[in-house]
Protein backbone atom coordinates (compact mmCIF):
# COMPACT_ATOMS: atom_id res chain seq x y z
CA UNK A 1 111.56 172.52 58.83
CA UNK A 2 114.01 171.39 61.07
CA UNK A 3 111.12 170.86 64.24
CA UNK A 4 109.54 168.30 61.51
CA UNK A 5 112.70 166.28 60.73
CA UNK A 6 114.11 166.61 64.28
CA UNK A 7 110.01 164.96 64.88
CA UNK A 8 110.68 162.31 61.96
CA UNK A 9 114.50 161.13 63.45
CA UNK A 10 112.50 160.93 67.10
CA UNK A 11 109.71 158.52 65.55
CA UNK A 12 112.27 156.37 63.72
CA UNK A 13 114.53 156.04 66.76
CA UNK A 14 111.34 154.86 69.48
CA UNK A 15 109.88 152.58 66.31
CA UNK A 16 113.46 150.38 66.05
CA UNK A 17 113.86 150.42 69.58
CA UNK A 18 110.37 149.20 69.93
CA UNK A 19 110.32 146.61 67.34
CA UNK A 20 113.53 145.04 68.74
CA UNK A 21 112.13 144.81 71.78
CA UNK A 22 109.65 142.50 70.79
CA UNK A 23 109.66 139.23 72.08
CA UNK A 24 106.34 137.72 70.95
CA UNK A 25 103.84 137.74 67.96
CA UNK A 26 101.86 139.62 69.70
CA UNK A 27 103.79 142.24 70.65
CA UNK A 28 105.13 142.38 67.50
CA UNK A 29 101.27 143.13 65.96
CA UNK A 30 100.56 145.70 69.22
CA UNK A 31 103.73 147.52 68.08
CA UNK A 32 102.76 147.63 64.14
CA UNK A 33 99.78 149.05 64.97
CA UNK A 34 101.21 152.00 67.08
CA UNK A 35 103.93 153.04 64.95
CA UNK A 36 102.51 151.87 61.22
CA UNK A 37 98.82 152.20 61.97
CA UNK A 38 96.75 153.80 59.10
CA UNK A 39 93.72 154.41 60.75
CA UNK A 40 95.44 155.73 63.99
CA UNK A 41 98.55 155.47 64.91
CA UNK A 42 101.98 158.02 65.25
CA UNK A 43 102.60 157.56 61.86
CA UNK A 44 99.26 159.81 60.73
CA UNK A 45 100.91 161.61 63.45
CA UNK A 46 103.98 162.41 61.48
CA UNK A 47 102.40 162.49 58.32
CA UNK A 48 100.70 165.80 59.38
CA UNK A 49 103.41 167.39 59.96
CA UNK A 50 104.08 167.56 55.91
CA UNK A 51 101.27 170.20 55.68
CA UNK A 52 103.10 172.60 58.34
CA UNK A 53 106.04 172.55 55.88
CA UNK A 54 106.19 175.56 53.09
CA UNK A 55 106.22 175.12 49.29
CA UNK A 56 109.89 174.88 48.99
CA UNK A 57 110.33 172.53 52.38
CA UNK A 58 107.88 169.92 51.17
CA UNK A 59 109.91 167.98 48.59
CA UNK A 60 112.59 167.33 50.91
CA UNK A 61 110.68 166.61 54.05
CA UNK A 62 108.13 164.30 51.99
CA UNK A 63 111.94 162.66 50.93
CA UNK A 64 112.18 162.03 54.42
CA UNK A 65 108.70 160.59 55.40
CA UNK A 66 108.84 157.76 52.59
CA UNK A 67 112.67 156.86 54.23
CA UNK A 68 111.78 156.53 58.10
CA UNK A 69 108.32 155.15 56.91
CA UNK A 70 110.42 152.22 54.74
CA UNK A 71 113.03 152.20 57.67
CA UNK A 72 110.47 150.99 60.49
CA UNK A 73 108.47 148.73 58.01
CA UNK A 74 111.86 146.99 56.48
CA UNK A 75 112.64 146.32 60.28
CA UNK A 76 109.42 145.12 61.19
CA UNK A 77 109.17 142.62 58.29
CA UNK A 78 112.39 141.37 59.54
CA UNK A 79 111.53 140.77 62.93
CA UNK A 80 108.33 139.15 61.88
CA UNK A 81 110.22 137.02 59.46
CA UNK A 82 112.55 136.09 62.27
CA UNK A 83 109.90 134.92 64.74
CA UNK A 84 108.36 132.13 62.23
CA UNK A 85 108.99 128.78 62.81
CA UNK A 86 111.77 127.06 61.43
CA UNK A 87 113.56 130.58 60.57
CA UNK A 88 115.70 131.20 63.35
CA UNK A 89 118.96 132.37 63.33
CA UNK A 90 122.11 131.16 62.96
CA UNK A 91 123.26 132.61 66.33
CA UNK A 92 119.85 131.27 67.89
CA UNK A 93 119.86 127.74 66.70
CA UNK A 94 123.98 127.41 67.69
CA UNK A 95 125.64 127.69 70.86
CA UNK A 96 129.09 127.74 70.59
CA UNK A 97 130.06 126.75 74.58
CA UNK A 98 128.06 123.43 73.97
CA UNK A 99 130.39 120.30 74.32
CA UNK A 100 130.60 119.08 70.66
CA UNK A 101 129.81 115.89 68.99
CA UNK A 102 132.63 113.32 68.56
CA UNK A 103 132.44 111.93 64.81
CA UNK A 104 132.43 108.23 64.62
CA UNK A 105 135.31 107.43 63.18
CA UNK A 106 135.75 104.49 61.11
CA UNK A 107 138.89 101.88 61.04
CA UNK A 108 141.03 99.26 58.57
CA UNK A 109 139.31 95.89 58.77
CA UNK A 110 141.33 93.30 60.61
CA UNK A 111 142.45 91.73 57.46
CA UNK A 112 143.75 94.71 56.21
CA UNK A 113 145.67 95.52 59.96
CA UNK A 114 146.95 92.32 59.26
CA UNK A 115 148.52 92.84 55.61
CA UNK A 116 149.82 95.53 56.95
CA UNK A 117 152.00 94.22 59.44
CA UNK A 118 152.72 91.58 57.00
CA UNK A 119 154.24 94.27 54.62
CA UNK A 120 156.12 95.74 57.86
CA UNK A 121 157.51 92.10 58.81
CA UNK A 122 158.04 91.27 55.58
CA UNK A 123 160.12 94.51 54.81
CA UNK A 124 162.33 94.24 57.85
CA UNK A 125 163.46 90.72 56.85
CA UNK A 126 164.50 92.56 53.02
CA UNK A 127 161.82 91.66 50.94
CA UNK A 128 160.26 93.58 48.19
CA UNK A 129 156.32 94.26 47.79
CA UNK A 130 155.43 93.30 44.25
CA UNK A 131 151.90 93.00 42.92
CA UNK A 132 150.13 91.06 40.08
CA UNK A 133 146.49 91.08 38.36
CA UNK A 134 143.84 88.77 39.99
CA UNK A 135 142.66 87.84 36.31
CA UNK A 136 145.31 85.16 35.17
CA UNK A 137 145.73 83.37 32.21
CA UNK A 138 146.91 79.06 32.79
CA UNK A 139 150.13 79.83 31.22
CA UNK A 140 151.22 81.82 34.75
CA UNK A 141 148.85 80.09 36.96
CA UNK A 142 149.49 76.60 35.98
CA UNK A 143 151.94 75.67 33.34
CA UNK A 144 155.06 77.96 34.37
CA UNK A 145 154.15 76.46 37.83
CA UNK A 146 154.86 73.28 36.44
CA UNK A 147 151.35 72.00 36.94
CA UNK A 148 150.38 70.00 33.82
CA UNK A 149 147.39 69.80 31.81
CA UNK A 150 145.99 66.15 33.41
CA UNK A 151 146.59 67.79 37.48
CA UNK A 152 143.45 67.95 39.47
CA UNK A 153 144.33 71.73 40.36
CA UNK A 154 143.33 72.79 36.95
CA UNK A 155 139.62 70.86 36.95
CA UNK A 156 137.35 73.52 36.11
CA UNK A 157 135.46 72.55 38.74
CA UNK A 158 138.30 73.66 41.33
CA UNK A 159 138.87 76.92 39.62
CA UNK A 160 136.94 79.90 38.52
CA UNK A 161 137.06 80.06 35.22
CA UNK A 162 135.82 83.43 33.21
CA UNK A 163 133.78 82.37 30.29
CA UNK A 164 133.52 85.40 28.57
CA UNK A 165 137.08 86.87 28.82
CA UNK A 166 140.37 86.05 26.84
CA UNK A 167 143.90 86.42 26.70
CA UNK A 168 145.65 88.02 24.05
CA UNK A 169 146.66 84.85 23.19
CA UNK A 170 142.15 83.55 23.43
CA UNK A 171 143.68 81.35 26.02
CA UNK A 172 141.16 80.73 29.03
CA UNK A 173 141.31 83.36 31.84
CA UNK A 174 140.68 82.54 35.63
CA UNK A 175 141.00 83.90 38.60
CA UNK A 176 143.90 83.23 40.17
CA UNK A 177 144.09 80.30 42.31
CA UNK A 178 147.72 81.37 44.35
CA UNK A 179 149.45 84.23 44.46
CA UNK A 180 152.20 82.31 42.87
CA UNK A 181 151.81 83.78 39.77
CA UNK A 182 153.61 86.71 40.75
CA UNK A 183 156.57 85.19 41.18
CA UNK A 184 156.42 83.48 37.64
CA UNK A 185 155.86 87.40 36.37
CA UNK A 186 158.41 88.79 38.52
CA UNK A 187 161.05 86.08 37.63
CA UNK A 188 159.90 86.97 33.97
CA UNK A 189 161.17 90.13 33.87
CA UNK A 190 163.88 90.25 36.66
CA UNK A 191 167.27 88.70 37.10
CA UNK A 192 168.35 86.94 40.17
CA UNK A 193 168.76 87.87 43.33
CA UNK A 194 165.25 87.88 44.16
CA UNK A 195 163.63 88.44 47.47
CA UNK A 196 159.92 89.29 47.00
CA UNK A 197 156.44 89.26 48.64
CA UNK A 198 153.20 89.44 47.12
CA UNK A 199 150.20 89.83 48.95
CA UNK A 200 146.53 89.66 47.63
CA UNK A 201 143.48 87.90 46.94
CA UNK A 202 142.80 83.95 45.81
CA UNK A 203 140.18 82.46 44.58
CA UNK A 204 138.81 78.55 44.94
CA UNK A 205 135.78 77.23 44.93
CA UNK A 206 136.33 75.67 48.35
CA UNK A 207 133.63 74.52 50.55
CA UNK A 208 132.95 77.17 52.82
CA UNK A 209 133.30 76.24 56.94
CA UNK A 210 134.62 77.82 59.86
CA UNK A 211 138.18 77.57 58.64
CA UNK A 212 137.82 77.89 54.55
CA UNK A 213 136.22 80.06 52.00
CA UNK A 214 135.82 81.11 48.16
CA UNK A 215 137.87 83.95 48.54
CA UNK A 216 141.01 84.58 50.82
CA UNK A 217 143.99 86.43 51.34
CA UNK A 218 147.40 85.12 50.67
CA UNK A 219 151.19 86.02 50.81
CA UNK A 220 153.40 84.64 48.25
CA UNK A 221 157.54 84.94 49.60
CA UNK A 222 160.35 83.70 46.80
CA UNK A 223 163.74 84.19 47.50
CA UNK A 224 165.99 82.96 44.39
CA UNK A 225 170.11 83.44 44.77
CA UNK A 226 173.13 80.97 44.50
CA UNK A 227 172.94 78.40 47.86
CA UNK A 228 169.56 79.12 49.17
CA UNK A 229 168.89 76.41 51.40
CA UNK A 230 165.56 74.73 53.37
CA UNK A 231 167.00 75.44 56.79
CA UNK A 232 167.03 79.60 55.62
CA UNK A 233 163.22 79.18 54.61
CA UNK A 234 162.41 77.16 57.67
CA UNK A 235 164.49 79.38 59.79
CA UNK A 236 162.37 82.84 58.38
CA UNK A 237 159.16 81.19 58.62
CA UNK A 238 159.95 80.35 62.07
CA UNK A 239 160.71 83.87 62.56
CA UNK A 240 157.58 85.54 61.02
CA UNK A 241 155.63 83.36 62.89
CA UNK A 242 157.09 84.71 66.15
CA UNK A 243 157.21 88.29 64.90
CA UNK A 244 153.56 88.38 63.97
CA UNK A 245 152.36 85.83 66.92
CA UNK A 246 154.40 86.10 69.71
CA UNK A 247 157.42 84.00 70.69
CA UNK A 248 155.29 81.29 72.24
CA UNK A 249 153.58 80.21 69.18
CA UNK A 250 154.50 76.63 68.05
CA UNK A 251 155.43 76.07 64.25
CA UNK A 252 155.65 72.62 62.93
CA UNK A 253 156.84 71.46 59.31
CA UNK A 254 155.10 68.25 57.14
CA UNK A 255 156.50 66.91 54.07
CA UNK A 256 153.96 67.43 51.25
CA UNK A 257 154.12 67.86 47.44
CA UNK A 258 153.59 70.63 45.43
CA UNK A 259 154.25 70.56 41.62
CA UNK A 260 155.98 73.65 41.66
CA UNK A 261 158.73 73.15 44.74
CA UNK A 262 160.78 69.84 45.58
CA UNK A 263 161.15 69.45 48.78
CA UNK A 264 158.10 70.27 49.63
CA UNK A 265 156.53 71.05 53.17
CA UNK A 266 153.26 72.15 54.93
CA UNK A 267 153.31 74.76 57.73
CA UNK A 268 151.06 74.17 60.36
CA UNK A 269 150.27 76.46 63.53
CA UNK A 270 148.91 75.36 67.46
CA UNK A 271 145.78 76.21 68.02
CA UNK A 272 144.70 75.34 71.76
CA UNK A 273 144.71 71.34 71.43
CA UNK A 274 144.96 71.24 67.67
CA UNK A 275 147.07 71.97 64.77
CA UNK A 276 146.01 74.40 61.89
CA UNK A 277 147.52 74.59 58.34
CA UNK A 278 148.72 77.91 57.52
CA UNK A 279 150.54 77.52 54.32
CA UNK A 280 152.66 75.86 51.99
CA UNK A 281 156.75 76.15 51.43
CA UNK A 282 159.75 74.51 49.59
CA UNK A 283 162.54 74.63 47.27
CA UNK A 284 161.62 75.83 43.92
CA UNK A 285 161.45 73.17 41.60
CA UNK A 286 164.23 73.24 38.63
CA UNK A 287 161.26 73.11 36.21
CA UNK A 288 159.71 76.39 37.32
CA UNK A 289 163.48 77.89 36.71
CA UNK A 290 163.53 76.59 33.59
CA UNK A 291 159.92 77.84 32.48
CA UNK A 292 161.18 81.24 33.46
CA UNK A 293 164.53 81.05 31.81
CA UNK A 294 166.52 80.96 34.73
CA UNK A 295 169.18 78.01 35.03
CA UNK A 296 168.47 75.53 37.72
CA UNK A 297 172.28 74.61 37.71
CA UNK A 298 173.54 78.21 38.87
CA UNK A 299 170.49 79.45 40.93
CA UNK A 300 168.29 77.61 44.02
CA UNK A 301 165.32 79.39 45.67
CA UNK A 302 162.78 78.66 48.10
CA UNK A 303 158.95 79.83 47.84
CA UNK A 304 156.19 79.95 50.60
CA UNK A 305 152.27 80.94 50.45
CA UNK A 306 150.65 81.82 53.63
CA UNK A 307 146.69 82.30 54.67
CA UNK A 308 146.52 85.65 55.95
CA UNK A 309 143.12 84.71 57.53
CA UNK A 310 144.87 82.27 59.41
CA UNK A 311 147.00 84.46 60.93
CA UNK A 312 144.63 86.71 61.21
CA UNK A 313 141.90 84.88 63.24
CA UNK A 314 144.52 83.36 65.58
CA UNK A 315 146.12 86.75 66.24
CA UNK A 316 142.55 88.49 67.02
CA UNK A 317 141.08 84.94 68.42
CA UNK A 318 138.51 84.34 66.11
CA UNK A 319 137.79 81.63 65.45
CA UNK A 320 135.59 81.41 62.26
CA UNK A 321 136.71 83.06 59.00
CA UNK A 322 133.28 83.70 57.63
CA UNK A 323 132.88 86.30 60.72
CA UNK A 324 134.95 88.53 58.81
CA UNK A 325 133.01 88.66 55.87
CA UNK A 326 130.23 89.07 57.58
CA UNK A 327 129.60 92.94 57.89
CA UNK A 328 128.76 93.24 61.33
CA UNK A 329 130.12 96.50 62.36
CA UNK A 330 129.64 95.69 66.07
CA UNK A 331 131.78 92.64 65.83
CA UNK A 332 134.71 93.67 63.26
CA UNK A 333 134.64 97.53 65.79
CA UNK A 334 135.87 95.38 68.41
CA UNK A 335 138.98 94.32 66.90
């Protein structure tokens, strides 16, 4: 018995070793036909051999027919199934000495760099980040502002009203128009000394051109204490201006009105041969304190809104705000 098994171990061994050998389909069929043949072939070869064995041998020798006979098919199958298209390996399809593929990587949009480093400004100079809703009702974005009902800022025409949403109160809801609503909300529930910043989206129904749009970016700076002054909000203006700009850029100061600061004043910016407003400023106006429950008598304050666009397209040289709404990847990569 053992000449037949030793013959069955010796059939298995050449079979594998000729199977993986294969490199080709047709290889693969010449060597199916040798070893797994059933017309001719060494597997009638083997098979022979069962009749040589005695009574008692045959049930373990036939045993060990059916496993090399499986053995060499299972492998076969295999190497067929490898050599079909679109089934190769893992190891075959992946080289791991290849260079790899750098991922493109995005990056913050220039506004965003830029309310960033107005945060980082901001912070250094002791202000606090605060935040407030984008849906307003008029009692925060007008009247506490000391804008009454006849002022041309609260035309509906100028605003964006929401028609179908209400205030706890049913009052009309808009969105906001300045971010100077958070500082009626802040002063609401906060005692003086206050030194905040509040940076987000405005919305007005501007025109839009190369310097304006529907939607823009503003900060909002209040700073309320006992003898706050103009020169200290003309003096940090001046400053953030330089910090964010450069020393060499040239701030200059108009009087203006606003309903909700007296003195007021606009802040303008050089541009190559022209000037460009950039924001408004002045002293909080006693009515606002009042409105908030603050007394005008023991506290003084000064409040500022600035574009962030502004800023923003002279401090990456644009020179057109609607290019960063735009969505051209090419353009907004290069900044």
């Amino acid at each position: 018995m053992m000449d037949i098994l030793n013959a069955f171990d010796e059939y298995e061994t050449t079979a594998l070793a000729a199977i993986d050998a294969v490199t080709s389909s047709e290889q693969l069929e010449e060597v199916r036909i040798e070893f797994l043949g059933q017309k001719k072939g060494k597997l009638r070869d083997i098979q022979s051999l069962i009749g040589k064995a005695s009574k008692e041998e045959k049930p373990a020798v036939g045993k060990r027919f059916n496993e090399v006979r499986t053995s060499v098919a299972a492998r076969l199958d295999a190497k067929s199934a490898s050599m079909e298209p679109g089934t190769a390996t893992h190891e075959d399809l992946f080289d791991v000495t290849l260079p790899g593929t750098r991922p493109h990587l995005g990056a913050l949009h220039p506004v965003t760099k830029t309310i960033v480093r107005f945060r980082e400004i901001m912070g250094r100079f002791g202000f606090e980040v605060v935040e407030g809703p984008e849906l307003e009702d008029e009692r925060h974005n007008f009247e506490a502002l000391n804008i009454p009902n006849d002022h041309p800022a609260r035309d509906p025409l100028d605003n964006f009203y929401i028609a179908t949403a209400k205030t706890n109160s049913s009052g009309p809801v808009l969105l906001r128009s300045q971010t100077s609503t958070v500082q009626i909300r802040t002063m609401e529930n906060q005692p003086p000394p206050i030194r905040i910043v509040s940076l987000g989206r405005v919305y007005r129904p501007d025109t839009i051109d190369r310097t304006h749009s529907c939607m823009f970016h503003q900060m909002e700076g209040l700073m309320v204490d006992r003898h706050v002054t103009m020169a200290q909000l003309k003096t940090l203006l001046t400053l953030f201006a330089h910090a964010f700009l450069g020393p060499d850029v040239k701030i200059r100061f108009r009087p203006s009105f606003f309903p909700f600061t007296e003195p007021s004043v606009e802040v303008d910016m050089k541009w190559g041969d022209s000037w460009m407003e950039i924001g408004g400023a002045g002293m909080v106006d006693p009515n606002v304190f009042k409105a908030v429950g603050y007394d005008p008598e023991d506290v003084t304050g000064f409040a500022f809104g600035l574009g962030i666009e502004r800023f923003c397209m002279k401090h990456f040289e644009v020179d057109d705000i609607r290019r960063f709404y735009e969505n051209d990847v090419r353009f907004l990569s290069q900044l």
